[in-house]
Protein backbone atom coordinates (compact mmCIF):
# COMPACT_ATOMS: atom_id res chain seq x y z
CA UNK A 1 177.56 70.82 49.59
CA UNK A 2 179.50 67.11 49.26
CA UNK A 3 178.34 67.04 45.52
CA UNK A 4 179.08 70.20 44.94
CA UNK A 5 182.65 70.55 46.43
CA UNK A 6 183.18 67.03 44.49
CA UNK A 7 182.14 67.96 40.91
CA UNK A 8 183.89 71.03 41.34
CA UNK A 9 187.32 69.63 42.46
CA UNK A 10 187.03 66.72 39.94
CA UNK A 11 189.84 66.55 37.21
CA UNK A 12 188.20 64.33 34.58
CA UNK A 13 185.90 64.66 31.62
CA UNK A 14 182.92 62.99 33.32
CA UNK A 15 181.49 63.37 36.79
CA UNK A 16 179.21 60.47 37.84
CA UNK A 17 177.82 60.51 41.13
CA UNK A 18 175.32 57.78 43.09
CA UNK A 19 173.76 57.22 46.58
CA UNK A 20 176.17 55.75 49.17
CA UNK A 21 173.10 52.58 49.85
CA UNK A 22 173.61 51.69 45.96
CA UNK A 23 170.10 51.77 45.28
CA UNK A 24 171.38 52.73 42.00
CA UNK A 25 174.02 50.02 41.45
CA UNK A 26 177.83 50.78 40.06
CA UNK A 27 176.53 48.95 36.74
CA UNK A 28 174.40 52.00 35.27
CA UNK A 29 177.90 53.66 35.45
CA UNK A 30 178.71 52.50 32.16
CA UNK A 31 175.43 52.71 30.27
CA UNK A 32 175.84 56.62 31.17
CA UNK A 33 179.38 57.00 30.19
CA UNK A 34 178.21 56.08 26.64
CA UNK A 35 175.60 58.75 26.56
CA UNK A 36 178.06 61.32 27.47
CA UNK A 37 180.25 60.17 24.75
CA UNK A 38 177.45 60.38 22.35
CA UNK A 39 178.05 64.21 23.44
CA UNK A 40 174.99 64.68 26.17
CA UNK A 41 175.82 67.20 29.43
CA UNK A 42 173.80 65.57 32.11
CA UNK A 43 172.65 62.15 32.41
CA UNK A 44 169.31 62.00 34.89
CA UNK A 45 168.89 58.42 36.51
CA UNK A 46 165.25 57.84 36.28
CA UNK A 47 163.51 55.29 38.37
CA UNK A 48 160.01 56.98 36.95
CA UNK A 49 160.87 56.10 33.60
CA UNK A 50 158.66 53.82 32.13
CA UNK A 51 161.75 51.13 31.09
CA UNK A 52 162.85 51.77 34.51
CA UNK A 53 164.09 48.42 36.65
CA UNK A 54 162.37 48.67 39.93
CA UNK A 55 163.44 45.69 42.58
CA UNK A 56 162.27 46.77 45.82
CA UNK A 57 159.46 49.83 45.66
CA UNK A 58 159.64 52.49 48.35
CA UNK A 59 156.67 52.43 51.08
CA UNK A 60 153.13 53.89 49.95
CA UNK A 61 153.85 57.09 51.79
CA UNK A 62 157.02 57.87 50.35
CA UNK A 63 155.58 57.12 46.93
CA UNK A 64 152.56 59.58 47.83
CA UNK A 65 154.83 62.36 49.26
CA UNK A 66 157.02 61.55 45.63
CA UNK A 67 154.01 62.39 43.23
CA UNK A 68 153.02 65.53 45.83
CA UNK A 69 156.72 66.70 45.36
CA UNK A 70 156.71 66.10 41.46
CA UNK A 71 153.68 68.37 41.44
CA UNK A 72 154.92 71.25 43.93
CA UNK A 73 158.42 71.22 41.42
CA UNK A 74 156.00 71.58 38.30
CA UNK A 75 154.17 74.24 39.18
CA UNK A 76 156.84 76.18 40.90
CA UNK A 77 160.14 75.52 38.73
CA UNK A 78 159.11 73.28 35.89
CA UNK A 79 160.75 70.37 34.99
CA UNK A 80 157.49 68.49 34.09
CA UNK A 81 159.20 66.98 31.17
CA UNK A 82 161.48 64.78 33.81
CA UNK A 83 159.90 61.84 35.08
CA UNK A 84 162.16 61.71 38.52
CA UNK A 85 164.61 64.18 39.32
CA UNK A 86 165.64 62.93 42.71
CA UNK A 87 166.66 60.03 41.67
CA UNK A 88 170.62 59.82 43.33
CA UNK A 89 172.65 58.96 40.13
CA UNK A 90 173.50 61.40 37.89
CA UNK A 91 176.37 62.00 35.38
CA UNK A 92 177.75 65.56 33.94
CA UNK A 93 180.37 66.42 31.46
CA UNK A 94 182.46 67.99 33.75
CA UNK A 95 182.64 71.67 31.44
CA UNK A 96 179.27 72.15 31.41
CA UNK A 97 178.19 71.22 34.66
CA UNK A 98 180.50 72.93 36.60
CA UNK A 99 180.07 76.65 35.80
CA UNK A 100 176.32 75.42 36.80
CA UNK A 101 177.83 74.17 40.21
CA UNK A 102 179.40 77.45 40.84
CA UNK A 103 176.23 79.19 40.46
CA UNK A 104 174.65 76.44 42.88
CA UNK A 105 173.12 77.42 46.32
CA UNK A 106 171.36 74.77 47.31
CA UNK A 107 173.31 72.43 49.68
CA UNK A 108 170.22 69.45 50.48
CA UNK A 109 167.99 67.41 48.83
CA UNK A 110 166.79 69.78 46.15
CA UNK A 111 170.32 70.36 44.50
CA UNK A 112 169.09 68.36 41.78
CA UNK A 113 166.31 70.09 41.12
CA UNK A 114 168.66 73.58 40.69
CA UNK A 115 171.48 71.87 38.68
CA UNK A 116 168.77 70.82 36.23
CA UNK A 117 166.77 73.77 36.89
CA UNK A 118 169.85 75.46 35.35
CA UNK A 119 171.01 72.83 32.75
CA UNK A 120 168.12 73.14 31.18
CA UNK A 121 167.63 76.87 31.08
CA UNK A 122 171.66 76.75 29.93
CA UNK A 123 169.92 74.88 26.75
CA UNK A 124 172.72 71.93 27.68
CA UNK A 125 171.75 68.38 25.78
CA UNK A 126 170.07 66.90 29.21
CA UNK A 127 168.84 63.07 28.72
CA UNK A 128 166.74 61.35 31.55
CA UNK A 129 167.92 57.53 31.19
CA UNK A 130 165.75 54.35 33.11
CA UNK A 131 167.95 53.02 35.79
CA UNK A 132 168.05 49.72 37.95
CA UNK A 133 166.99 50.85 41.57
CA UNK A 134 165.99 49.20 44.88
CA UNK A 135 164.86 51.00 47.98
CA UNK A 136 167.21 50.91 50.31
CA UNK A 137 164.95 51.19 53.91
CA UNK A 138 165.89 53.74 56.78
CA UNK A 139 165.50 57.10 54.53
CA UNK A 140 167.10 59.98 56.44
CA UNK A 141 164.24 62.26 55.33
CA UNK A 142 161.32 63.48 57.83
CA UNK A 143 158.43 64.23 56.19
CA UNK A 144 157.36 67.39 58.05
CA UNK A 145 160.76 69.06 58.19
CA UNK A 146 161.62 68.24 54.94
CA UNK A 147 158.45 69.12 53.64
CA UNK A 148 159.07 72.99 54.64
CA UNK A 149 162.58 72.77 53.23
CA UNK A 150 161.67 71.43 49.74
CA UNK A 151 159.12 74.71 49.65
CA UNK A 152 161.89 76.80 50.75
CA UNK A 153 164.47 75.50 48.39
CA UNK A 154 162.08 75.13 45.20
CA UNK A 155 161.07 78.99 46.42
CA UNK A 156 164.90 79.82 46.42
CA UNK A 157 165.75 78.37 42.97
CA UNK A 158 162.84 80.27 41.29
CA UNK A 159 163.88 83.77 43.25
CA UNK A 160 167.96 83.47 42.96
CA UNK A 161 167.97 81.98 39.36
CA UNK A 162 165.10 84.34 38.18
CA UNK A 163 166.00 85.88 34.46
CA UNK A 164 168.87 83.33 33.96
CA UNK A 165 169.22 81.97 30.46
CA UNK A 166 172.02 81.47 28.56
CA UNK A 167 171.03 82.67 24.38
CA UNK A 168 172.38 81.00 21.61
């Protein structure tokens, strides 16, 4: 809902957006800022890239519960071609993310997974960039709960965004 309310209120060009801990630090602002001026839409941090800069990994079970995720997205909404798209930096050209926002209806975690759900069926130039990231410890996730939400959610996308596709 934050993100949401933020890109859509924003007044400039570009919207970039990163976790609160900086596990993404304020320095892969730029770096993206250039891709959007090369004229991409969205800019997906990616700490699963291979060129990825990885300081401090996340704990074995979070890494475990991360691969069982990446597979439940697959094989319910796609996205396979993305190597991490929870990663918590992202950047948008504000006019083509934002009609995307205001289609949004998914207010936690798996609000990235819609807005790129949608990007991509919108056919929008979407490039998935390596990032410097450090775990930050203390996640506000629980496992079970949040396991039955990310079903829900990926199970929402797929019903309330069924048959949209914007044609060229």
């Amino acid at each position: 809902f934050a993100v949401r309310t933020g890109v859509l209120a924003a007044r400039g060009g570009w919207v970039v957006f990163l976790d609160a801990d900086l596990s993404t630090p304020v320095t892969e602002i730029a770096p993206a800022i250039t891709l959007l001026r090369a004229g991409h839409d969205m800019i997906v941090g990616s700490r699963g890239h291979p060129d990825a800069r990885i300081s401090r990994r996340p704990p074995l079970l979070r890494r475990i519960a991360s691969r069982f995720f990446d597979g439940v997205r697959n094989l319910l909404v796609g996205l396979a071609e993305f190597y991490d798209t929870q990663c918590g930096f992202k950047a948008y050209r504000r006019a083509a993310l934002a009609p995307l926002f205001e289609r949004a209806v998914i207010d936690r975690f798996m609000f990235d997974v819609e807005i790129l759900y949608l990007a991509r069926r919108s056919r929008l130039k979407i490039v998935e960039t390596p990032v410097a990231w450090a775990d930050a410890p203390g996640s506000t996730v629980r496992f079970w709960p949040g396991l039955y939400q990310m079903f829900r959610d990926l199970l929402r996308i797929r019903w309330v965004h069924r048959g949209f596709e914007v044609t060229q």
